[in-house]
N, C-alpha and C. Protein backbone atom coordinates (compact mmCIF):
# COMPACT_ATOMS: atom_id res chain seq x y z
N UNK A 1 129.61 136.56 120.26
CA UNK A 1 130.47 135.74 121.07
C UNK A 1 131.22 134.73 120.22
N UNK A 2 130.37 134.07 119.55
CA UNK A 2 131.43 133.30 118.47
C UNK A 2 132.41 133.51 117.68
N UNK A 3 132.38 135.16 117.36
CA UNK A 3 132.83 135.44 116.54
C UNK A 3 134.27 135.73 117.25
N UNK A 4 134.29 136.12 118.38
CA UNK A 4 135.92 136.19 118.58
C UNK A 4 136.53 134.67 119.28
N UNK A 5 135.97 133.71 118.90
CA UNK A 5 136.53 132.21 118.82
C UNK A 5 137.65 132.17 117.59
N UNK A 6 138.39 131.64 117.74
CA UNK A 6 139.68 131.54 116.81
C UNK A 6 138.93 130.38 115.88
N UNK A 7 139.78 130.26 114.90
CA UNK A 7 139.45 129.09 114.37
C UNK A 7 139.61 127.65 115.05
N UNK A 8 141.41 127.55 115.66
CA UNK A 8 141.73 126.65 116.47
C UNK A 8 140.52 126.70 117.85
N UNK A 9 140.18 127.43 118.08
CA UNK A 9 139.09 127.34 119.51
C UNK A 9 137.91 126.73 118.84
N UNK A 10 137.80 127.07 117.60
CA UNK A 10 136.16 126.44 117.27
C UNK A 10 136.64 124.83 117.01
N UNK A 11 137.59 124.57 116.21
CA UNK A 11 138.01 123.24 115.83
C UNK A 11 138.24 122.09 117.42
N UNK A 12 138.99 122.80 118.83
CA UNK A 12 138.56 122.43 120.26
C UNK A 12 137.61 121.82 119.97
N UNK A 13 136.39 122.70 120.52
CA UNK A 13 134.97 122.66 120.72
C UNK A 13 134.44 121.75 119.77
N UNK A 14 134.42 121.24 119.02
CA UNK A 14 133.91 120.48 117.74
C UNK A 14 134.71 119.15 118.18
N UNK A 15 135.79 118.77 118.42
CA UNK A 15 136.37 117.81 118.72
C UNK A 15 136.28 117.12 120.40
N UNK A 16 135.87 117.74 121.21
CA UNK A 16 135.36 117.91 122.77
C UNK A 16 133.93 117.34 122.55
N UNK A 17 132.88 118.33 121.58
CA UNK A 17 131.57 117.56 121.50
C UNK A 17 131.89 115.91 120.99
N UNK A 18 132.42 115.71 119.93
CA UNK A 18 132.65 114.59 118.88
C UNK A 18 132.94 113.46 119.85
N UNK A 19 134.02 113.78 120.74
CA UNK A 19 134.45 112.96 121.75
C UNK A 19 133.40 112.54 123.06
N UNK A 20 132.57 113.51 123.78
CA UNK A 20 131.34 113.45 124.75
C UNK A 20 130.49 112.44 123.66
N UNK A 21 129.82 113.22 122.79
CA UNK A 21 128.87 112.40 121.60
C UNK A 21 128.75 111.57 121.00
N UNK A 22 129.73 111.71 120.44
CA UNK A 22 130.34 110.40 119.24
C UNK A 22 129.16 109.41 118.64
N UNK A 23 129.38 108.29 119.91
CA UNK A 23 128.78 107.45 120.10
C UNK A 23 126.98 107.57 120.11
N UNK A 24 126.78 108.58 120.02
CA UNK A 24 125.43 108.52 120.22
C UNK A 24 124.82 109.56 118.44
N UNK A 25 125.98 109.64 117.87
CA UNK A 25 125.76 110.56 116.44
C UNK A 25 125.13 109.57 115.53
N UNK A 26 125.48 108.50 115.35
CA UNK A 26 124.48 107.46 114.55
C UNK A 26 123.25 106.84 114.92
N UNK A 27 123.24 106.80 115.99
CA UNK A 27 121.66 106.97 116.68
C UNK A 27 120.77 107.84 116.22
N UNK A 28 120.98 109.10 116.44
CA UNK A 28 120.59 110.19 116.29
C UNK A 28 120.35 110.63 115.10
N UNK A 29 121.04 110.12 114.09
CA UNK A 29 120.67 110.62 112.52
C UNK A 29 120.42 109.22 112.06
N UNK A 30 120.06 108.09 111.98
CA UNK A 30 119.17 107.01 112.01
C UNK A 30 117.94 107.47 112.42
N UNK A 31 117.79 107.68 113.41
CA UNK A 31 116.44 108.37 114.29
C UNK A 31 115.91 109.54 113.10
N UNK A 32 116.97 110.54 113.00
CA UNK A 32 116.08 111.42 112.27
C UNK A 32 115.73 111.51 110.81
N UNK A 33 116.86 110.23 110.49
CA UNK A 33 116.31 109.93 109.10
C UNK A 33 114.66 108.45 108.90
N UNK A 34 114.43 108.47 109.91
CA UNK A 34 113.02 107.58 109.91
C UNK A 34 112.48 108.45 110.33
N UNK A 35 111.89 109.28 110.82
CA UNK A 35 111.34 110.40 111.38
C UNK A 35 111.07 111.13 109.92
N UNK A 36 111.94 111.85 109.21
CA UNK A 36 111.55 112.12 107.63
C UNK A 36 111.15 111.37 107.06
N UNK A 37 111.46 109.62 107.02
CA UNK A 37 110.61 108.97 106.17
C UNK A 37 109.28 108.71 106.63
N UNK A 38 109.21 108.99 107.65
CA UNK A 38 107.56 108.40 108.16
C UNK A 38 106.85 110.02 107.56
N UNK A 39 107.32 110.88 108.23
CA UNK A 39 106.52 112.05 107.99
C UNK A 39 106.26 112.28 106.47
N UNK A 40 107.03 111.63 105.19
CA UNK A 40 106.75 111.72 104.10
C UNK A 40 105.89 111.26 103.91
N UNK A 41 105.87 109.67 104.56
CA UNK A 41 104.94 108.56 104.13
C UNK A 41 103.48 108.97 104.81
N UNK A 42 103.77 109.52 105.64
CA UNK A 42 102.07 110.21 106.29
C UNK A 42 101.63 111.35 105.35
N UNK A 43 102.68 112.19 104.66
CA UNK A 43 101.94 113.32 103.61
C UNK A 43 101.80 112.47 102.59
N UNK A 44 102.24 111.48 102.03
CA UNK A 44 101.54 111.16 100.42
C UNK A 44 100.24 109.70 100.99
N UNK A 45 100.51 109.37 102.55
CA UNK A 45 99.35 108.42 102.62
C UNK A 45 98.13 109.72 102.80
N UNK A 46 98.52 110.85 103.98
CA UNK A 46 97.08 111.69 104.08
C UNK A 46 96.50 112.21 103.13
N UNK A 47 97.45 112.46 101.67
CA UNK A 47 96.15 113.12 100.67
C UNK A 47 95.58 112.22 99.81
N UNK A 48 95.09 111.23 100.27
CA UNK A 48 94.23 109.91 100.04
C UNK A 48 93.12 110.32 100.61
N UNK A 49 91.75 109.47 99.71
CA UNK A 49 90.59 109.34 100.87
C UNK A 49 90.72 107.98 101.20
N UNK A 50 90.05 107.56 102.05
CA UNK A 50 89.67 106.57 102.52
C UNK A 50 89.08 105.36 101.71
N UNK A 51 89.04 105.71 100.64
CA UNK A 51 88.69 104.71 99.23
C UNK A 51 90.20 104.10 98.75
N UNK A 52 91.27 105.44 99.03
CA UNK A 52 92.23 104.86 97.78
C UNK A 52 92.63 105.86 96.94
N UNK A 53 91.56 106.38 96.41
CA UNK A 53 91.95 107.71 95.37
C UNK A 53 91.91 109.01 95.64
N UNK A 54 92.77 109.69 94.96
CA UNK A 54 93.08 111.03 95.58
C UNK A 54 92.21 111.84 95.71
N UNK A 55 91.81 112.85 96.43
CA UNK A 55 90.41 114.08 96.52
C UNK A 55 90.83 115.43 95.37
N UNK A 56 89.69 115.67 94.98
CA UNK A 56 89.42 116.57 93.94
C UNK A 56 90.57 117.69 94.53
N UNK A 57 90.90 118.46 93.34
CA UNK A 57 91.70 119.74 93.46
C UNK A 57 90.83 120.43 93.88
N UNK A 58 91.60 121.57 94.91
CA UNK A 58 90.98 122.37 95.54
C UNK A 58 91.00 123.87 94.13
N UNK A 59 90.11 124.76 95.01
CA UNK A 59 90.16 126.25 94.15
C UNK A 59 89.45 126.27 93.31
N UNK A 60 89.02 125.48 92.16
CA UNK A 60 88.09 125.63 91.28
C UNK A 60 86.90 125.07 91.79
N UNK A 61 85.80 125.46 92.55
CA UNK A 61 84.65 124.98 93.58
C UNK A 61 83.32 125.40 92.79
N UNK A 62 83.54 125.90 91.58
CA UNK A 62 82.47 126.22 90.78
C UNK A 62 81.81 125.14 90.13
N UNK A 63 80.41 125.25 89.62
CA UNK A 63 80.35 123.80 89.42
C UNK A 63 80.04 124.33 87.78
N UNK A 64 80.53 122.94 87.32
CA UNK A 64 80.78 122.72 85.40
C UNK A 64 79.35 122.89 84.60
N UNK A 65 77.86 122.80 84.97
CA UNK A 65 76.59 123.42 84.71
C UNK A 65 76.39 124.59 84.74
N UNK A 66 77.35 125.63 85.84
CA UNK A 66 76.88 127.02 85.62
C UNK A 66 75.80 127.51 86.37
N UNK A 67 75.42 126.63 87.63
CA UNK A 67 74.30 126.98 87.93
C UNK A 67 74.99 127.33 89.10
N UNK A 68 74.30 128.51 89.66
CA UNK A 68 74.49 129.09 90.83
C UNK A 68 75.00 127.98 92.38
N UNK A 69 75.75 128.01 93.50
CA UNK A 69 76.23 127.39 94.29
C UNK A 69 74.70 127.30 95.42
């Protein structure tokens, strides 16, 4: 369906939203640019323990004595 939109028909439509919207486009990407910063700030606060310092790497679960698990 889009595809038989003219160019001038898509450039309409883009200028119709802009005009309804506008006003509410800096809201909205304010909003979703704190929304990425929090969600960052929750991945580098969650791979913390509860002390402060980071938790052991995962995958190597063997232990450095050699003695059976």
């Amino acid at each position: 369906m889009i595809a038989m939109l003219s160019t001038w028909e898509i450039v309409a439509v883009l200028v119709v939203v802009l005009l309804l919207f506008g006003h509410r486009l800096p809201g909205m990407a304010r909003s979703l640019g704190s929304g990425i910063t929090e969600f960052k700030r929750g991945l580098k606060d969650g791979s913390k323990t509860p002390d402060g310092s980071n938790p052991p790497a995962r995958g190597n679960d063997t232990p450095t004595d050699g003695s059976p698990r």
